[in-house]
N, C-alpha and C. Protein backbone atom coordinates (compact mmCIF):
# COMPACT_ATOMS: atom_id res chain seq x y z
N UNK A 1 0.84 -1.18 0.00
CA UNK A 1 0.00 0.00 0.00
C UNK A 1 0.89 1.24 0.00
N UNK A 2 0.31 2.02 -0.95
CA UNK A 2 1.48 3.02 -0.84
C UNK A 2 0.50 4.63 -0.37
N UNK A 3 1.54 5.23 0.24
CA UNK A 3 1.22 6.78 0.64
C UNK A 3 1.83 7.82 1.03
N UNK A 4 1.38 8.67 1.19
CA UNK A 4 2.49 10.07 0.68
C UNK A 4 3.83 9.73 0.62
N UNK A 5 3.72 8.71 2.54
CA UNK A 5 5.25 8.77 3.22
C UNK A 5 6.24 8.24 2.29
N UNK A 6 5.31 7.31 1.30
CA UNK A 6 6.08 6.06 0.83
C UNK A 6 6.85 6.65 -0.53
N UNK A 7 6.67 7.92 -0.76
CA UNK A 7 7.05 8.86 -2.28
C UNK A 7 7.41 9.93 -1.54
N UNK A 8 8.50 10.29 -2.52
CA UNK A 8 9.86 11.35 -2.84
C UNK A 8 9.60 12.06 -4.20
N UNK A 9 9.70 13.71 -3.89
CA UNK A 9 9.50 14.34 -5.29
C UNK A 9 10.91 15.06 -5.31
N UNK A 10 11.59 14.85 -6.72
CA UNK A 10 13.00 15.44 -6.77
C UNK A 10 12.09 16.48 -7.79
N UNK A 11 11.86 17.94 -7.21
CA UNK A 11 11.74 18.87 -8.52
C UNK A 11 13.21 19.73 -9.09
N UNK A 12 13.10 19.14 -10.43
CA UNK A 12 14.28 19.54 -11.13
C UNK A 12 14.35 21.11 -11.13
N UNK A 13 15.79 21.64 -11.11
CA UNK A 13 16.16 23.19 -11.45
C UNK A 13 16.05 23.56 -12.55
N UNK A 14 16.24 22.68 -13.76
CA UNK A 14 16.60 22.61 -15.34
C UNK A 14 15.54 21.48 -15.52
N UNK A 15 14.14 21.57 -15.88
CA UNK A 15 13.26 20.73 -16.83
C UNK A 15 13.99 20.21 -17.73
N UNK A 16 13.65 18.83 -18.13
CA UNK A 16 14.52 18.50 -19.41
C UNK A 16 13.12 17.86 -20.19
N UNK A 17 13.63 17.80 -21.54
CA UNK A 17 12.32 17.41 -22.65
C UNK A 17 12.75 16.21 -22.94
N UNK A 18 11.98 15.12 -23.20
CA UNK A 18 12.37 13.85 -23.40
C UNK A 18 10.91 13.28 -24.06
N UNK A 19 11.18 13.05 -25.20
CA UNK A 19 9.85 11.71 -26.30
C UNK A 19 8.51 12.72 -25.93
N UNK A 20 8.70 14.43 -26.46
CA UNK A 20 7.47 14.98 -26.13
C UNK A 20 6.91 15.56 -24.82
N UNK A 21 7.61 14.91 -24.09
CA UNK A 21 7.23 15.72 -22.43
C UNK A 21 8.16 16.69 -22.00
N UNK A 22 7.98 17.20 -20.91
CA UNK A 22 8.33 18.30 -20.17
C UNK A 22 8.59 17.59 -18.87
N UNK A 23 9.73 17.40 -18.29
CA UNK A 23 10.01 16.50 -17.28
C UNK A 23 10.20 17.75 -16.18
N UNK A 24 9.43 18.06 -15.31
CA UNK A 24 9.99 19.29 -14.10
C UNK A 24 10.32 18.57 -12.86
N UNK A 25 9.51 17.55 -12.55
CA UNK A 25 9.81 16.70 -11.27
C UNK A 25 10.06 15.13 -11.69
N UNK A 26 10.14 14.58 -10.46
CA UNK A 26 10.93 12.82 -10.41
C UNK A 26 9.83 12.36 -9.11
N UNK A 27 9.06 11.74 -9.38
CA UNK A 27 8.55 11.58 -8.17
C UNK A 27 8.59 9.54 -7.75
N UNK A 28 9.47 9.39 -6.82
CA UNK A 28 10.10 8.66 -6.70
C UNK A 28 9.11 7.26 -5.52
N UNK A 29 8.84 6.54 -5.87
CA UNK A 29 7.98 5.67 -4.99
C UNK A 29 8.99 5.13 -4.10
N UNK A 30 8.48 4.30 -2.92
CA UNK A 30 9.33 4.07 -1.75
C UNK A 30 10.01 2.52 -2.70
N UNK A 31 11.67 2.28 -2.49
CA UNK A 31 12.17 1.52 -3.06
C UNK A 31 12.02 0.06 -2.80
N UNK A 32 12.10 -0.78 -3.49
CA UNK A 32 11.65 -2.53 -3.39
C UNK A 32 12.96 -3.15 -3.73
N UNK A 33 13.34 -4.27 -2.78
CA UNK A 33 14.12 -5.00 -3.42
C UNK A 33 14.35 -5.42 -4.90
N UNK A 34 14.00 -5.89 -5.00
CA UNK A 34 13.42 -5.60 -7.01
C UNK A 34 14.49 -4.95 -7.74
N UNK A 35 14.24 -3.83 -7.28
CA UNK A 35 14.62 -2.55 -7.88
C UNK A 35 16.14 -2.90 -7.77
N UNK A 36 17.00 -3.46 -6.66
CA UNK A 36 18.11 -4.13 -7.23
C UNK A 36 19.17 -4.68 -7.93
N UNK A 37 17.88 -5.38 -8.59
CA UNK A 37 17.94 -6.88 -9.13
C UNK A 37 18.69 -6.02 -10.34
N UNK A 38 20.01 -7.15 -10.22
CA UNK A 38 20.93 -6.39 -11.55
C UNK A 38 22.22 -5.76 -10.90
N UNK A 39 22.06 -5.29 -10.32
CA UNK A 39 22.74 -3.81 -9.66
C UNK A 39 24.49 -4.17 -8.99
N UNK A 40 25.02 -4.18 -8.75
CA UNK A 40 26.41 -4.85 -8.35
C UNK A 40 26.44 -4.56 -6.74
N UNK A 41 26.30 -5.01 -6.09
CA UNK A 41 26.10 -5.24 -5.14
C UNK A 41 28.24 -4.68 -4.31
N UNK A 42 28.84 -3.96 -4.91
CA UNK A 42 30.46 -3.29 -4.18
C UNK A 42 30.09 -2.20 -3.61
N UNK A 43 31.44 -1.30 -2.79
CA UNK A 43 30.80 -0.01 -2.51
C UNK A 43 30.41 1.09 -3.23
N UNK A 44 30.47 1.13 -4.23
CA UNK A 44 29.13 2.43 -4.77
C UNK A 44 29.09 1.81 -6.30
N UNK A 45 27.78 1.89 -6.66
CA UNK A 45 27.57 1.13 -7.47
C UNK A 45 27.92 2.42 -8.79
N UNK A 46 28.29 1.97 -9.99
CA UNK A 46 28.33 3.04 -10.99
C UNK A 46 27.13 3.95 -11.32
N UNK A 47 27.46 4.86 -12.12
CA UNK A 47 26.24 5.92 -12.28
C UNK A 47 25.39 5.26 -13.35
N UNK A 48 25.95 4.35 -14.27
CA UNK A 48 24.14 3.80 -15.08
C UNK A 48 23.50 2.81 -14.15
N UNK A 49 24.44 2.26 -13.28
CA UNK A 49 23.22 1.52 -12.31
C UNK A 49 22.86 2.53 -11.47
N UNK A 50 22.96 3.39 -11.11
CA UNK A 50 22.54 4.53 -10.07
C UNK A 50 21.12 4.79 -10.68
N UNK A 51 21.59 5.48 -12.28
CA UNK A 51 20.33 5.69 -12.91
C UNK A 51 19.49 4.79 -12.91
N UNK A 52 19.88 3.30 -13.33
CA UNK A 52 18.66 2.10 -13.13
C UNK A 52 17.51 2.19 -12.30
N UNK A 53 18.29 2.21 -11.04
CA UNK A 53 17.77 2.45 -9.89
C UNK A 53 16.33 3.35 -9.50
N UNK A 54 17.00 4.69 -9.81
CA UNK A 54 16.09 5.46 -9.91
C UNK A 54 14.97 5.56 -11.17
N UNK A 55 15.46 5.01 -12.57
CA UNK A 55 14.33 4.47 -13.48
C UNK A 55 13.66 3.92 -12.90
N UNK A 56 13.80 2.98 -12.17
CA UNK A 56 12.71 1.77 -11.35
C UNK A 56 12.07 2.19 -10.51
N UNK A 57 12.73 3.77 -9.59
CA UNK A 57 11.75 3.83 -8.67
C UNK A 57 10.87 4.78 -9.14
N UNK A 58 10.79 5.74 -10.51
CA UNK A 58 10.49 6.54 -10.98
C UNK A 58 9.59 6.49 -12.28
N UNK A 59 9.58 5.47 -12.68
CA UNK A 59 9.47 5.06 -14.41
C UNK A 59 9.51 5.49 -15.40
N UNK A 60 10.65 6.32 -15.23
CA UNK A 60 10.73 7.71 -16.41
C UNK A 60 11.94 6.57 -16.42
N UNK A 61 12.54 6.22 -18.42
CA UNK A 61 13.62 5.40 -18.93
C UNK A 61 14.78 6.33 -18.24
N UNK A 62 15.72 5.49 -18.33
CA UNK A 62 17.38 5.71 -18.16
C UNK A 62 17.51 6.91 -19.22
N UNK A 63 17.11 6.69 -20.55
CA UNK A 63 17.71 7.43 -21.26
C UNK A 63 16.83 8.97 -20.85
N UNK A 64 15.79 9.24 -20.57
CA UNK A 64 15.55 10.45 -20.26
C UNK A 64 16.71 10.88 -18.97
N UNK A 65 16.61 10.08 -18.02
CA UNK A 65 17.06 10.52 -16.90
C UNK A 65 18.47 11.05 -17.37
N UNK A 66 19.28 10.54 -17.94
CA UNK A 66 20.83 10.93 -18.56
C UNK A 66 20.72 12.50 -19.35
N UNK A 67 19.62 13.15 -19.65
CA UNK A 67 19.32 13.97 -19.78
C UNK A 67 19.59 15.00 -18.55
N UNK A 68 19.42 14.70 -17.64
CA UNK A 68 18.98 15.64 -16.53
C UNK A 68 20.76 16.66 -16.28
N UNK A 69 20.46 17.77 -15.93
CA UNK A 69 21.87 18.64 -15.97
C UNK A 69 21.94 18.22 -14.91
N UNK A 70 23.24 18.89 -14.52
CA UNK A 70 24.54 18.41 -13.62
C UNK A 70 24.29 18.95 -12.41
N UNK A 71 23.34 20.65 -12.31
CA UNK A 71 23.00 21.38 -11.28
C UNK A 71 21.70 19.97 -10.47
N UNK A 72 20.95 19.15 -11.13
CA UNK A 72 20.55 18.60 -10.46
C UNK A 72 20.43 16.81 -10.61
N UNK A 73 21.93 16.97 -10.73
CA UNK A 73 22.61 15.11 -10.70
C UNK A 73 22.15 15.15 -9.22
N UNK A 74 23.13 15.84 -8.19
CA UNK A 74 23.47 15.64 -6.74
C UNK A 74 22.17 14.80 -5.92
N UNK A 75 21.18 16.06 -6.25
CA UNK A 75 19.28 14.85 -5.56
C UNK A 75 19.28 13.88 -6.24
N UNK A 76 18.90 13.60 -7.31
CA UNK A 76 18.47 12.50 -7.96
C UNK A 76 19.74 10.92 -7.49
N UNK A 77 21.26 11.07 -7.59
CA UNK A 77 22.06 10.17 -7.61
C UNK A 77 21.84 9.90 -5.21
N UNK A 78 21.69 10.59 -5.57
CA UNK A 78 21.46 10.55 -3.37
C UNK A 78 20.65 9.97 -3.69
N UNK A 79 19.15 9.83 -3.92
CA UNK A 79 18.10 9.31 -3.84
C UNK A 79 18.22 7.53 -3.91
N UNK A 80 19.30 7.18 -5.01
CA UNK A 80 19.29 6.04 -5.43
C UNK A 80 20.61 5.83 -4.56
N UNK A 81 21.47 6.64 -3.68
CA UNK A 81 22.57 5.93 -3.30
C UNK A 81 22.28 6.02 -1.72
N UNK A 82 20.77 6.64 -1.11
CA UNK A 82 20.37 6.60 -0.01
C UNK A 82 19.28 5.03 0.07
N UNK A 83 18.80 5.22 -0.79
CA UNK A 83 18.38 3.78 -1.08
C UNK A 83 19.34 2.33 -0.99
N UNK A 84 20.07 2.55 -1.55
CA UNK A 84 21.27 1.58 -1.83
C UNK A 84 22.26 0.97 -0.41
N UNK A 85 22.48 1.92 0.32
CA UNK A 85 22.50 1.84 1.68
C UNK A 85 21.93 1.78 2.68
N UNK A 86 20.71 1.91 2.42
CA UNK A 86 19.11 1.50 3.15
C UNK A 86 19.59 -0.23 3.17
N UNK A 87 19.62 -0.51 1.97
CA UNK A 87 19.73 -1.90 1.50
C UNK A 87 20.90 -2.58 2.37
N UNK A 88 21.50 -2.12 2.33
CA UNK A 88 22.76 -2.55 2.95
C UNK A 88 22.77 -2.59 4.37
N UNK A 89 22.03 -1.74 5.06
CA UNK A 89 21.77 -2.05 6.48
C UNK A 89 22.88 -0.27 6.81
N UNK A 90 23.20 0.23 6.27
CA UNK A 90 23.98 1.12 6.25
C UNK A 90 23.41 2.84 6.62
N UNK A 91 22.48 2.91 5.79
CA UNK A 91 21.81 3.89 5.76
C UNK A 91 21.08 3.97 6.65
N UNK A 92 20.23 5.44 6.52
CA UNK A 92 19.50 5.65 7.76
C UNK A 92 18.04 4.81 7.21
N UNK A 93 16.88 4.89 7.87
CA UNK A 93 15.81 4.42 7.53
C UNK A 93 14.57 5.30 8.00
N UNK A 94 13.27 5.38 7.24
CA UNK A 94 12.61 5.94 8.27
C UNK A 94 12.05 5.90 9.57
């Protein structure tokens, strides 16, 4: 069951356009093991699995997300590397 608590909105500084849309926010559902699956499991996983990540929790493709400028990499790559250490027992939790 999902609710508010369970979603994260990254609103972008720089909208990016991708297949016709207007991308301003990322609104990010609470993460699932799942979302994983694939992922390399060392200490920090690379940035296209970072992006994976956040594709999965987001469902906007990889390739839009690689779009996104650099002023707002920093939220979006936290999101998936606060997750990632959630996983790990590492991170904080709610």
């Amino acid at each position: 069951m999902n609710t508010e608590q369970d979603k994260a909105v990254i609103t972008l500084k720089r909208p990016i356009d991708f297949a016709g849309e207007r991308i301003t926010s990322l609104e990010l559902r609470r993460g699932r093991l799942g979302d994983l699956k694939g992922i390399g499991m060392g200490d920090i996983p690379p940035i296209d699995q970072l992006l994976l990540i956040v594709s999965r929790m987001c469902g906007k493709p990889v390739a839009a997300l690689e779009l996104i400028d650099v002023e707002d990499s920093g939220s979006v790559l936290e999101a998936a590397l606060s997750f990632f250490a959630r996983c790990l027992g590492g991170g904080k939790t709610p």
